[in-house]
C-alpha atoms as a PDB file:
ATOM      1  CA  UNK A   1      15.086  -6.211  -4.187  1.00  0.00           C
ATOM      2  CA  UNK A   2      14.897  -4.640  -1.042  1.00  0.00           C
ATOM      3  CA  UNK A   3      11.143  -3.413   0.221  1.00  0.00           C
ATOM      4  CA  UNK A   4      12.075   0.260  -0.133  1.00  0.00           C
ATOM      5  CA  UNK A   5      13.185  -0.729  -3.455  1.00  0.00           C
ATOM      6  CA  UNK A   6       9.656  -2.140  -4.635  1.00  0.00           C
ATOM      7  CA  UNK A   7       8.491   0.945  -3.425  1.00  0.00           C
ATOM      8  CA  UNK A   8      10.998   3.408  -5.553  1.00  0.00           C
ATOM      9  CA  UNK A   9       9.826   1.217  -8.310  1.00  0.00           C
ATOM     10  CA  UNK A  10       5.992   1.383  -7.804  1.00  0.00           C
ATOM     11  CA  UNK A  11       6.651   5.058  -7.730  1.00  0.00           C
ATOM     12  CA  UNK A  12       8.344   5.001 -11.045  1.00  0.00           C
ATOM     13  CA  UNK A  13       5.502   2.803 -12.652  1.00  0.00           C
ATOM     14  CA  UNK A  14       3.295   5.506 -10.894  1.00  0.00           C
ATOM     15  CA  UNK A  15       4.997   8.274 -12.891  1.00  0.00           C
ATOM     16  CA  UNK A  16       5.423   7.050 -16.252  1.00  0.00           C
ATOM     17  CA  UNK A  17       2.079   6.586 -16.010  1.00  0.00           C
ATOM     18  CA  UNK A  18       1.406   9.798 -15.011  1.00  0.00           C
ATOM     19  CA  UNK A  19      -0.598   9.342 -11.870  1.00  0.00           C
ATOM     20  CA  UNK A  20       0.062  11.470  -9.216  1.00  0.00           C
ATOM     21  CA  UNK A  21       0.133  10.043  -5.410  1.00  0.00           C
ATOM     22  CA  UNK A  22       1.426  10.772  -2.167  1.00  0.00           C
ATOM     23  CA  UNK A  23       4.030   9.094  -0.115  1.00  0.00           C
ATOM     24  CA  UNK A  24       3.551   7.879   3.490  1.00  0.00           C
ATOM     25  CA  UNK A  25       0.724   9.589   3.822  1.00  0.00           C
ATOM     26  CA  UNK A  26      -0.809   9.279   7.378  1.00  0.00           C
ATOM     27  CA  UNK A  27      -4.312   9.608   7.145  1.00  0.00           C
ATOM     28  CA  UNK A  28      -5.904   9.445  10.613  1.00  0.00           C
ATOM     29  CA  UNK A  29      -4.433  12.152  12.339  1.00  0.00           C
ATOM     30  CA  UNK A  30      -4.717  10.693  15.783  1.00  0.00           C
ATOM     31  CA  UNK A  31      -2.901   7.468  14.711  1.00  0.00           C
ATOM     32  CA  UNK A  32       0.930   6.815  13.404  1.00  0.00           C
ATOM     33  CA  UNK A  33      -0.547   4.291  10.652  1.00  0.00           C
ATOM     34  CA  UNK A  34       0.888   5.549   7.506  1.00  0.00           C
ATOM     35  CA  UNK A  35       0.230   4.139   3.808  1.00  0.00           C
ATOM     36  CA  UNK A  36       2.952   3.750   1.230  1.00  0.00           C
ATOM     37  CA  UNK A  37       0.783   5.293  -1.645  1.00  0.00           C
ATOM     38  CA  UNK A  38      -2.285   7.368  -1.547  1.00  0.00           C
ATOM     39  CA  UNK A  39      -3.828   8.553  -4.909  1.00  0.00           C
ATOM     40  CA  UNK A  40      -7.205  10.160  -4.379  1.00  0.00           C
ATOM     41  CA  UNK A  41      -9.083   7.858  -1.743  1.00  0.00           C
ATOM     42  CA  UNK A  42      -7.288   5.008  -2.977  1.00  0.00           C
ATOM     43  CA  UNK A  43      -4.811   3.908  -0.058  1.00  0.00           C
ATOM     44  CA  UNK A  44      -2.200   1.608  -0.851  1.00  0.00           C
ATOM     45  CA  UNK A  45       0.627  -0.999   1.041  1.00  0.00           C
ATOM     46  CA  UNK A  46       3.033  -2.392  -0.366  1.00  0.00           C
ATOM     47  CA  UNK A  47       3.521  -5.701   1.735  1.00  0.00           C
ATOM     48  CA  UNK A  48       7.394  -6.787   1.892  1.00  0.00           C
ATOM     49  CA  UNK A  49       8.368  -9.363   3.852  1.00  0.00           C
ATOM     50  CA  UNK A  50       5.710 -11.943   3.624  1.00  0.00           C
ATOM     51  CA  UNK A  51       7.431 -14.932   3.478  1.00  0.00           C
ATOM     52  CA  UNK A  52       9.939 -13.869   6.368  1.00  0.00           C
ATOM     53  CA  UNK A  53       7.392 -13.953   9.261  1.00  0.00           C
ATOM     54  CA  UNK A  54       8.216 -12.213  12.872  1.00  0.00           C
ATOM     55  CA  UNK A  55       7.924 -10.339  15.614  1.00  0.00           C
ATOM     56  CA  UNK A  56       5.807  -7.541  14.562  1.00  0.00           C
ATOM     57  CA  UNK A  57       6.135  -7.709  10.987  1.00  0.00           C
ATOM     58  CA  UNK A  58       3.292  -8.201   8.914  1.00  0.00           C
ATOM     59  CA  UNK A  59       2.849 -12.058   9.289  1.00  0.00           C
ATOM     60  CA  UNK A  60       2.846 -12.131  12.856  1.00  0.00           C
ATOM     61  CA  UNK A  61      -0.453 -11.970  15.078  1.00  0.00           C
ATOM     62  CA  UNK A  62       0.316  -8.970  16.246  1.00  0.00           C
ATOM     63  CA  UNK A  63       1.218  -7.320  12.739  1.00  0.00           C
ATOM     64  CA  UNK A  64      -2.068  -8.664  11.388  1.00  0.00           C
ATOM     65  CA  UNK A  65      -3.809  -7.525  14.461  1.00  0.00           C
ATOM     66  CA  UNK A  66      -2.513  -3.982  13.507  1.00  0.00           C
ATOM     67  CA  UNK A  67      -3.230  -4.008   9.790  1.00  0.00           C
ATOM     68  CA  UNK A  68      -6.370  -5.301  10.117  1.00  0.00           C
ATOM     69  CA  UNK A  69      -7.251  -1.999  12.647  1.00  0.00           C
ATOM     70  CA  UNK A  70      -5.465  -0.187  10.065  1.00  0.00           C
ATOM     71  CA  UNK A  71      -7.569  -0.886   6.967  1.00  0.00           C
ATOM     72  CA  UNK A  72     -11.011  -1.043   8.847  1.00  0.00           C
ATOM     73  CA  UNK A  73      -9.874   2.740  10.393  1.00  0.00           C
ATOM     74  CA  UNK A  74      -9.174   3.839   6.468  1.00  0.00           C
ATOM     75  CA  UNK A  75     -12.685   2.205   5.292  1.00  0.00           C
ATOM     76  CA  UNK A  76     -14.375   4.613   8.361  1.00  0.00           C
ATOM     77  CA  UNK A  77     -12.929   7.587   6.642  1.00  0.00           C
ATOM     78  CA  UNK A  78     -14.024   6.523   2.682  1.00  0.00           C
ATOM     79  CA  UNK A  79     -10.846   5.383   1.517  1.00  0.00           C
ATOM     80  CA  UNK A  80     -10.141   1.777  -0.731  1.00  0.00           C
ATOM     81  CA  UNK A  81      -7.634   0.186   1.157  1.00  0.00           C
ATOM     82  CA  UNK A  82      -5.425  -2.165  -1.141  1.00  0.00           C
ATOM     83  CA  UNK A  83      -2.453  -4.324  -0.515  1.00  0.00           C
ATOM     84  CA  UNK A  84       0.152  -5.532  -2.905  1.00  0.00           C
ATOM     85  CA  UNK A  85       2.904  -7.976  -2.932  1.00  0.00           C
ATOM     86  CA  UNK A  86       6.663  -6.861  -3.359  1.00  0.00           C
ATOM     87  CA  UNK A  87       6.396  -9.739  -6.258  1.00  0.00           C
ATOM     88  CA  UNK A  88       2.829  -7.529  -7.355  1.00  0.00           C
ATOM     89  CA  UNK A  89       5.288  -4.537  -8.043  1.00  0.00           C
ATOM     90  CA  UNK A  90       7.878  -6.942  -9.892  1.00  0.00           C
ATOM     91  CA  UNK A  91       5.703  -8.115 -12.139  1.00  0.00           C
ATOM     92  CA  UNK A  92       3.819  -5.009 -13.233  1.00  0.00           C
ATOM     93  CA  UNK A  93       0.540  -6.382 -11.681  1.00  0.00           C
ATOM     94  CA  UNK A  94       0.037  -3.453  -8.900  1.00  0.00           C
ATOM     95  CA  UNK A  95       0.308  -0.991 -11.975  1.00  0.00           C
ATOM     96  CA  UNK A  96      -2.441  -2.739 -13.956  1.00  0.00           C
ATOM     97  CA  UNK A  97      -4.204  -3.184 -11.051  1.00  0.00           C
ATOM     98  CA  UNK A  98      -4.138   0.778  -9.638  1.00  0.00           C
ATOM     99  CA  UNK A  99      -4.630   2.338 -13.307  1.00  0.00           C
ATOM    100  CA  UNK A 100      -7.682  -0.095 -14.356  1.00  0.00           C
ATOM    101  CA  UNK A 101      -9.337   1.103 -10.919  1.00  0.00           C
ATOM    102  CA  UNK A 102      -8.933   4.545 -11.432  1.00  0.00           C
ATOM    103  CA  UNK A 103     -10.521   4.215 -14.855  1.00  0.00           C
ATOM    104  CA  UNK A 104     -13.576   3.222 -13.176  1.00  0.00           C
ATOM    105  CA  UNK A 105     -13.604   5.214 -10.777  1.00  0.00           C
END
């Protein structure tokens, strides 16, 4: 399943649970750094790719480098930055995961 494919389908799982989100939302205006989901303050990636490695991809130095400035810019601004596998999305573990946080929250 392609990565924009695990997206469409965390979107689905998204609305047949009824939660409503935003798509490639950027969140610091002065940056490009978008996130695949945001529902409330709750800012979430979708990480394809991890086993594929690099140049600039998220397994690389330099990706890391970026999403690590990434989440610790989001945290600055009060959101819950959260990353899930493309395998998370298969699986049906990012949807228990996002709707048992927002029952807490």
């Amino acid at each position: 399943m392609r990565e924009s494919a695990v997206e469409e389908l965390l979107a689905q799982h998204l609305k047949e649970k009824k939660i409503e989100f935003e798509r490639e939302k950027r969140i610091i205006p002065q940056r490009k750094f978008q996130w695949d989901f945001v529902i409330n303050k709750l800012a979430i990636e979708v990480q394809g790719g991890i086993w594929k490695g690099g140049r600039g991809g998220h397994t690389s130095g330099t990706g890391y480098q970026r999403d690590c400035e990434k989440m610790q810019l989001l945290v600055m601004e009060g959101y819950t930055p959260v990353f899930f596998t493309s395998d998370d999305v298969r699986k049906g573990r990012a949807i228990k995961w996002i709707t048992k946080y927002l029952e807490k929250v």
